[in-house]
PDB file of N, CA and C in Angstrom:
ATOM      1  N   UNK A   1       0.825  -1.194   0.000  1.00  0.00           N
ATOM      2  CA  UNK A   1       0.000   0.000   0.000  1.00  0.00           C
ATOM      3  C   UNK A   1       0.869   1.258   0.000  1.00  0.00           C
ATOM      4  N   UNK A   2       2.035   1.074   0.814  1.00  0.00           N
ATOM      5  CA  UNK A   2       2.602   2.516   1.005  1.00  0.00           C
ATOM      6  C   UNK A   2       3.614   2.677  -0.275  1.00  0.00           C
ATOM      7  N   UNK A   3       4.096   1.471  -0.972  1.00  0.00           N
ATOM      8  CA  UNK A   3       4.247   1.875  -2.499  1.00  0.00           C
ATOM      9  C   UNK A   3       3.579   2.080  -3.417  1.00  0.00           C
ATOM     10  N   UNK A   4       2.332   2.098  -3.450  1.00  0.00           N
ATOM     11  CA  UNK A   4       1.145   2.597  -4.205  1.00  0.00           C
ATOM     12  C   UNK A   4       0.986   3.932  -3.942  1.00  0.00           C
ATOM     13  N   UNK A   5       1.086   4.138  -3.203  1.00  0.00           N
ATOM     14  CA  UNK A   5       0.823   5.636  -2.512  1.00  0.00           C
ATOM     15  C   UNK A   5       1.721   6.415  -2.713  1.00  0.00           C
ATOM     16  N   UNK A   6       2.959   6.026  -2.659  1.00  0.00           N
ATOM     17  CA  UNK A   6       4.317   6.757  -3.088  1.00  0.00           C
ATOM     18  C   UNK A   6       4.520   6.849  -4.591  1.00  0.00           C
ATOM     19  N   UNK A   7       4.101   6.136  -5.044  1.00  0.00           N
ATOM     20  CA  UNK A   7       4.136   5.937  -7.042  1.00  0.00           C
ATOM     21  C   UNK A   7       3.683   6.922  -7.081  1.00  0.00           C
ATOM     22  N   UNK A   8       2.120   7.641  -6.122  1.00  0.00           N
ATOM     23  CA  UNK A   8       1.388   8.035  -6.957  1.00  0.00           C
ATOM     24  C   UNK A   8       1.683   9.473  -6.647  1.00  0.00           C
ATOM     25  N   UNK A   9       1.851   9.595  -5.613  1.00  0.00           N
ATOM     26  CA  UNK A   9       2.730  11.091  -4.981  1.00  0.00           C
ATOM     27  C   UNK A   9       3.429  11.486  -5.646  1.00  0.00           C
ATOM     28  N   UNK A  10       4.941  10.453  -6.058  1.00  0.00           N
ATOM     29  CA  UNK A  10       5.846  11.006  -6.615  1.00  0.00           C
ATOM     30  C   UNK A  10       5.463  11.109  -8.127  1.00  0.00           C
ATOM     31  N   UNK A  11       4.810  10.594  -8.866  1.00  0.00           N
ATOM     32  CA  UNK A  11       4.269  10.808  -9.995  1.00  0.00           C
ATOM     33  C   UNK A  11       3.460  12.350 -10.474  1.00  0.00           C
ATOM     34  N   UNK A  12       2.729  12.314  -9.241  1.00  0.00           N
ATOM     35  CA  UNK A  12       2.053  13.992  -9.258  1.00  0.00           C
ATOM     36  C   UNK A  12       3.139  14.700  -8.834  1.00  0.00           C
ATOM     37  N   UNK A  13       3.704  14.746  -8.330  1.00  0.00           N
ATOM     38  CA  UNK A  13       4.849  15.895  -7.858  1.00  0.00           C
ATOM     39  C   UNK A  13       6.011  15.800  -8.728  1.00  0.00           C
ATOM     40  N   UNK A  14       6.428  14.877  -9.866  1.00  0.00           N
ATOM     41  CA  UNK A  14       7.446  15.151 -10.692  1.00  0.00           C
ATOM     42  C   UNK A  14       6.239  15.605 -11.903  1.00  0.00           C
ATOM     43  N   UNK A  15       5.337  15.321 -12.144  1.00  0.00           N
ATOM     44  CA  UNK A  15       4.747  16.314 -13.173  1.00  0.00           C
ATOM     45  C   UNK A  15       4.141  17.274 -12.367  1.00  0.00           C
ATOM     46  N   UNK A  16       3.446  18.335 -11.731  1.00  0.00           N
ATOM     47  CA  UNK A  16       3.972  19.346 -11.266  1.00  0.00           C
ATOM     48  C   UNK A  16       5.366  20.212 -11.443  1.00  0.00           C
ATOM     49  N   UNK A  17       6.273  19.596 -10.756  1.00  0.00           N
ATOM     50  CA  UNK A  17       7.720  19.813 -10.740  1.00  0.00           C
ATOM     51  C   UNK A  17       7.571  20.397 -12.172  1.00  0.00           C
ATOM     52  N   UNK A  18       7.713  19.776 -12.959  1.00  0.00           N
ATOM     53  CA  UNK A  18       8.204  19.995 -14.964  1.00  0.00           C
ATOM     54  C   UNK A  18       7.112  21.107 -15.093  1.00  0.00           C
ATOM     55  N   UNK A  19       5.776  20.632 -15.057  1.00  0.00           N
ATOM     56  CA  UNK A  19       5.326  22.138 -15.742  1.00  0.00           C
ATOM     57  C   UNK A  19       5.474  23.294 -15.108  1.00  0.00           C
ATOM     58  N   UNK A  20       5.747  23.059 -13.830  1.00  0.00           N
ATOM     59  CA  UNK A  20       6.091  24.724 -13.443  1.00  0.00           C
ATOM     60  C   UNK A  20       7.290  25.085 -13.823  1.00  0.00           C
ATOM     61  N   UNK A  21       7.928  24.165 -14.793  1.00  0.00           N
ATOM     62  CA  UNK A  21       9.411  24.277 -15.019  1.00  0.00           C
ATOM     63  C   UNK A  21       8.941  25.092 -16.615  1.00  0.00           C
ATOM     64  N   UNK A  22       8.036  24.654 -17.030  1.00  0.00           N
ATOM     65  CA  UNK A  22       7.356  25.219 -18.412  1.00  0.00           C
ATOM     66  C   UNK A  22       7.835  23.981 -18.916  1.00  0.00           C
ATOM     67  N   UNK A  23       7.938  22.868 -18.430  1.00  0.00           N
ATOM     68  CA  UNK A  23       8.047  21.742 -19.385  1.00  0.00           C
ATOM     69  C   UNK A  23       7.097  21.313 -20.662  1.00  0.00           C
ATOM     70  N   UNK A  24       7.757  20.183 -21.617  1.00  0.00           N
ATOM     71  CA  UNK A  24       6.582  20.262 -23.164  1.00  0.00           C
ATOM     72  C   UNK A  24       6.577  18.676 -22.329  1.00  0.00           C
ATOM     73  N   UNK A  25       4.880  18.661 -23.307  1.00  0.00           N
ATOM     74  CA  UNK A  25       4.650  17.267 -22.408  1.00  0.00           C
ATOM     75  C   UNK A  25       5.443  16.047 -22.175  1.00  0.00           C
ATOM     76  N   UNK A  26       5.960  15.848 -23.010  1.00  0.00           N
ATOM     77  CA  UNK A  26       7.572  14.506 -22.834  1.00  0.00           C
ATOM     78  C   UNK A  26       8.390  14.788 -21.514  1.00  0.00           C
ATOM     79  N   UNK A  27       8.789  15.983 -20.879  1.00  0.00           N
ATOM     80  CA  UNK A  27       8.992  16.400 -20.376  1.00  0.00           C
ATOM     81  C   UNK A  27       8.464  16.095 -19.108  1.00  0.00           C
ATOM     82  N   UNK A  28       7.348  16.608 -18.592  1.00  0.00           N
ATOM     83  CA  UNK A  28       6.390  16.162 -17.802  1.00  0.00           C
ATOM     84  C   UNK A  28       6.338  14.727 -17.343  1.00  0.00           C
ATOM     85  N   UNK A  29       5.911  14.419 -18.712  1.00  0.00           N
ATOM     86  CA  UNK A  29       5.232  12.523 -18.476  1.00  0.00           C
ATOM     87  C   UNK A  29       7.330  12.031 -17.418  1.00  0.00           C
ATOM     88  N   UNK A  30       8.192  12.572 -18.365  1.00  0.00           N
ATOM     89  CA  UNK A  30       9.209  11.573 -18.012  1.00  0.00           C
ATOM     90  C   UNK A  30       9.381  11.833 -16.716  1.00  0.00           C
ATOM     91  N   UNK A  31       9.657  13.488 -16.089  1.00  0.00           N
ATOM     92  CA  UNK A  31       9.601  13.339 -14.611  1.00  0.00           C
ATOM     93  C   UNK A  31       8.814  12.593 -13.832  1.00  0.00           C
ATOM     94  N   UNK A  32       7.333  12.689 -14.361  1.00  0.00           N
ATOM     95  CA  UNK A  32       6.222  12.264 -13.730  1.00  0.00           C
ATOM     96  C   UNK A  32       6.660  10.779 -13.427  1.00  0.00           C
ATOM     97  N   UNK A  33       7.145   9.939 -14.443  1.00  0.00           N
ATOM     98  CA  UNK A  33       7.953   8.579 -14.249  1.00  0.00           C
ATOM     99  C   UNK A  33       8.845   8.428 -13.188  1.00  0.00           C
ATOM    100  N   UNK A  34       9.840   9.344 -13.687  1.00  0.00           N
ATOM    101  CA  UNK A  34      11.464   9.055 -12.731  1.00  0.00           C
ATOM    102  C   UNK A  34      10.669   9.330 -11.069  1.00  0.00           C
ATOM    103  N   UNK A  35       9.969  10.417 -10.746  1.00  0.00           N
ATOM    104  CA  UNK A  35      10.058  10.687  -9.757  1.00  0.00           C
ATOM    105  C   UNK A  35       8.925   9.544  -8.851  1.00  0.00           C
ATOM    106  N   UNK A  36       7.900   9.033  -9.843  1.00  0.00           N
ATOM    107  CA  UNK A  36       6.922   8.043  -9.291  1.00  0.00           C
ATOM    108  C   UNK A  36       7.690   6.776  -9.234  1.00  0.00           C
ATOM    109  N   UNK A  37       8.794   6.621  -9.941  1.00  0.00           N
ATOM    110  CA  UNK A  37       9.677   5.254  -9.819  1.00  0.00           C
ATOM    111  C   UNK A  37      10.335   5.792  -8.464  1.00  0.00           C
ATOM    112  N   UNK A  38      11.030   6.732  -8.392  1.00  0.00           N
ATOM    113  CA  UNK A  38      11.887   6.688  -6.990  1.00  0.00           C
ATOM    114  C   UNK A  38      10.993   6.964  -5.592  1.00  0.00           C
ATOM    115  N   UNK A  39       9.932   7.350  -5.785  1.00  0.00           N
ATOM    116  CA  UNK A  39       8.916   7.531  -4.722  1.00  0.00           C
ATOM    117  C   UNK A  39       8.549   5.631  -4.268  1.00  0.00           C
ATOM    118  N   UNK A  40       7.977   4.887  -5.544  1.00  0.00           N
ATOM    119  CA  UNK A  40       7.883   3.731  -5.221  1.00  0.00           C
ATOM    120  C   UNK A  40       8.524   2.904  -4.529  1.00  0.00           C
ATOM    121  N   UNK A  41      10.064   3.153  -5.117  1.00  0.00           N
ATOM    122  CA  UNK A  41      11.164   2.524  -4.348  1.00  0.00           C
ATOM    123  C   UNK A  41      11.485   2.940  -2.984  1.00  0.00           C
ATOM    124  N   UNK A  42      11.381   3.600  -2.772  1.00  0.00           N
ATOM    125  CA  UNK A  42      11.255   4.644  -1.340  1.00  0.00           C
ATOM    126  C   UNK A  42      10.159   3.823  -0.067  1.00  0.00           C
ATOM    127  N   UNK A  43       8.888   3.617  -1.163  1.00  0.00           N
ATOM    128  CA  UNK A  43       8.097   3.044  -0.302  1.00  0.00           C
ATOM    129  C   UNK A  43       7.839   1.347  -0.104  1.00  0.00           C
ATOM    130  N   UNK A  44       8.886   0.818  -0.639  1.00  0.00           N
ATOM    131  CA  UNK A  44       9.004  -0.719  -0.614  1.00  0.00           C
ATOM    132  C   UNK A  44      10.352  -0.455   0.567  1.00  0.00           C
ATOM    133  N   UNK A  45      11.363   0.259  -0.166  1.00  0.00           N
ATOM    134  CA  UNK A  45      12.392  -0.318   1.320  1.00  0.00           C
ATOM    135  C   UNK A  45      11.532   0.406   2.686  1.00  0.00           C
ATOM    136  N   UNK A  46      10.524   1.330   3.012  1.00  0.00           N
ATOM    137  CA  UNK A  46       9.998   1.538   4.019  1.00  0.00           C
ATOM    138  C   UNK A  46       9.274   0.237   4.521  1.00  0.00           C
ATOM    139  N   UNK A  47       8.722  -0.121   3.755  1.00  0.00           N
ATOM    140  CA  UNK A  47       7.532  -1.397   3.870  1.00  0.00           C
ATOM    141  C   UNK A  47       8.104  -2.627   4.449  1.00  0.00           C
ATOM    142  N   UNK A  48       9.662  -2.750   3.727  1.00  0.00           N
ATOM    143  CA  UNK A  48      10.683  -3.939   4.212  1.00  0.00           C
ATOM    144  C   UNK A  48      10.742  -3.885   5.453  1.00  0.00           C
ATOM    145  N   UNK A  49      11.623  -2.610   5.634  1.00  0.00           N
ATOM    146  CA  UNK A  49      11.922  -2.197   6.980  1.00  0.00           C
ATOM    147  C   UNK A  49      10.965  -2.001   8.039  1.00  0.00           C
ATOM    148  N   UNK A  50       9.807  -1.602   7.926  1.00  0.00           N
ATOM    149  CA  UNK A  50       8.733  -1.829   9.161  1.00  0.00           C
ATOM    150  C   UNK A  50       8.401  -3.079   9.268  1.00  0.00           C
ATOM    151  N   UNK A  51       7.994  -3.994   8.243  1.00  0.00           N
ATOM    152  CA  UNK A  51       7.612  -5.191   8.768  1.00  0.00           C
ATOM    153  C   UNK A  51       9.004  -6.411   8.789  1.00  0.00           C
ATOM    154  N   UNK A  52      10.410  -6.011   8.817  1.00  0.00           N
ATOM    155  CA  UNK A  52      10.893  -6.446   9.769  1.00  0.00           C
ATOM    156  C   UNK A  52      10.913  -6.011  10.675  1.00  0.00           C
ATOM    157  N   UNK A  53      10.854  -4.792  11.122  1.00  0.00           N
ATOM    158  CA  UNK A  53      10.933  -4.251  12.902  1.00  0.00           C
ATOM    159  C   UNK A  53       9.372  -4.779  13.260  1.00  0.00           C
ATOM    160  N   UNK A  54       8.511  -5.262  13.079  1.00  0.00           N
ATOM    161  CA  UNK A  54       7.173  -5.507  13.708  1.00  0.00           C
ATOM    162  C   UNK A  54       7.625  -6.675  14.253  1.00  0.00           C
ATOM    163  N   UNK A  55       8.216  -7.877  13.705  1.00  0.00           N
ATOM    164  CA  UNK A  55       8.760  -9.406  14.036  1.00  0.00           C
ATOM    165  C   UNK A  55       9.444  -9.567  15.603  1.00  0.00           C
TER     166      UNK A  55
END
């Protein structure tokens, strides 16, 4: 769940990010990617790491 949630965060906030940059849509979409890929990843090693500390 909390990498679903982070995809989707970081996805809206790297497109944000670009068009206030005046990005052209390629632009956009690709941040919108990079930053929803590293948000995701963000929220899997969180996910690791809490439910080993729950054990």
């Amino acid at each position: 769940m909390i990498v679903i949630i982070g995809a989707i965060l970081g996805a809206a906030g790297g497109g944000v990010l670009a068009w206030r940059r005046k990005g052209k849509l390629a632009d956009i979409l690709l941040y919108a990617f990079v930053y929803g890929l590293i948000f995701a990843l963000a929220g899997l090693f969180l996910t690791l790491i809490l439910h080993r500390a729950s054990v």
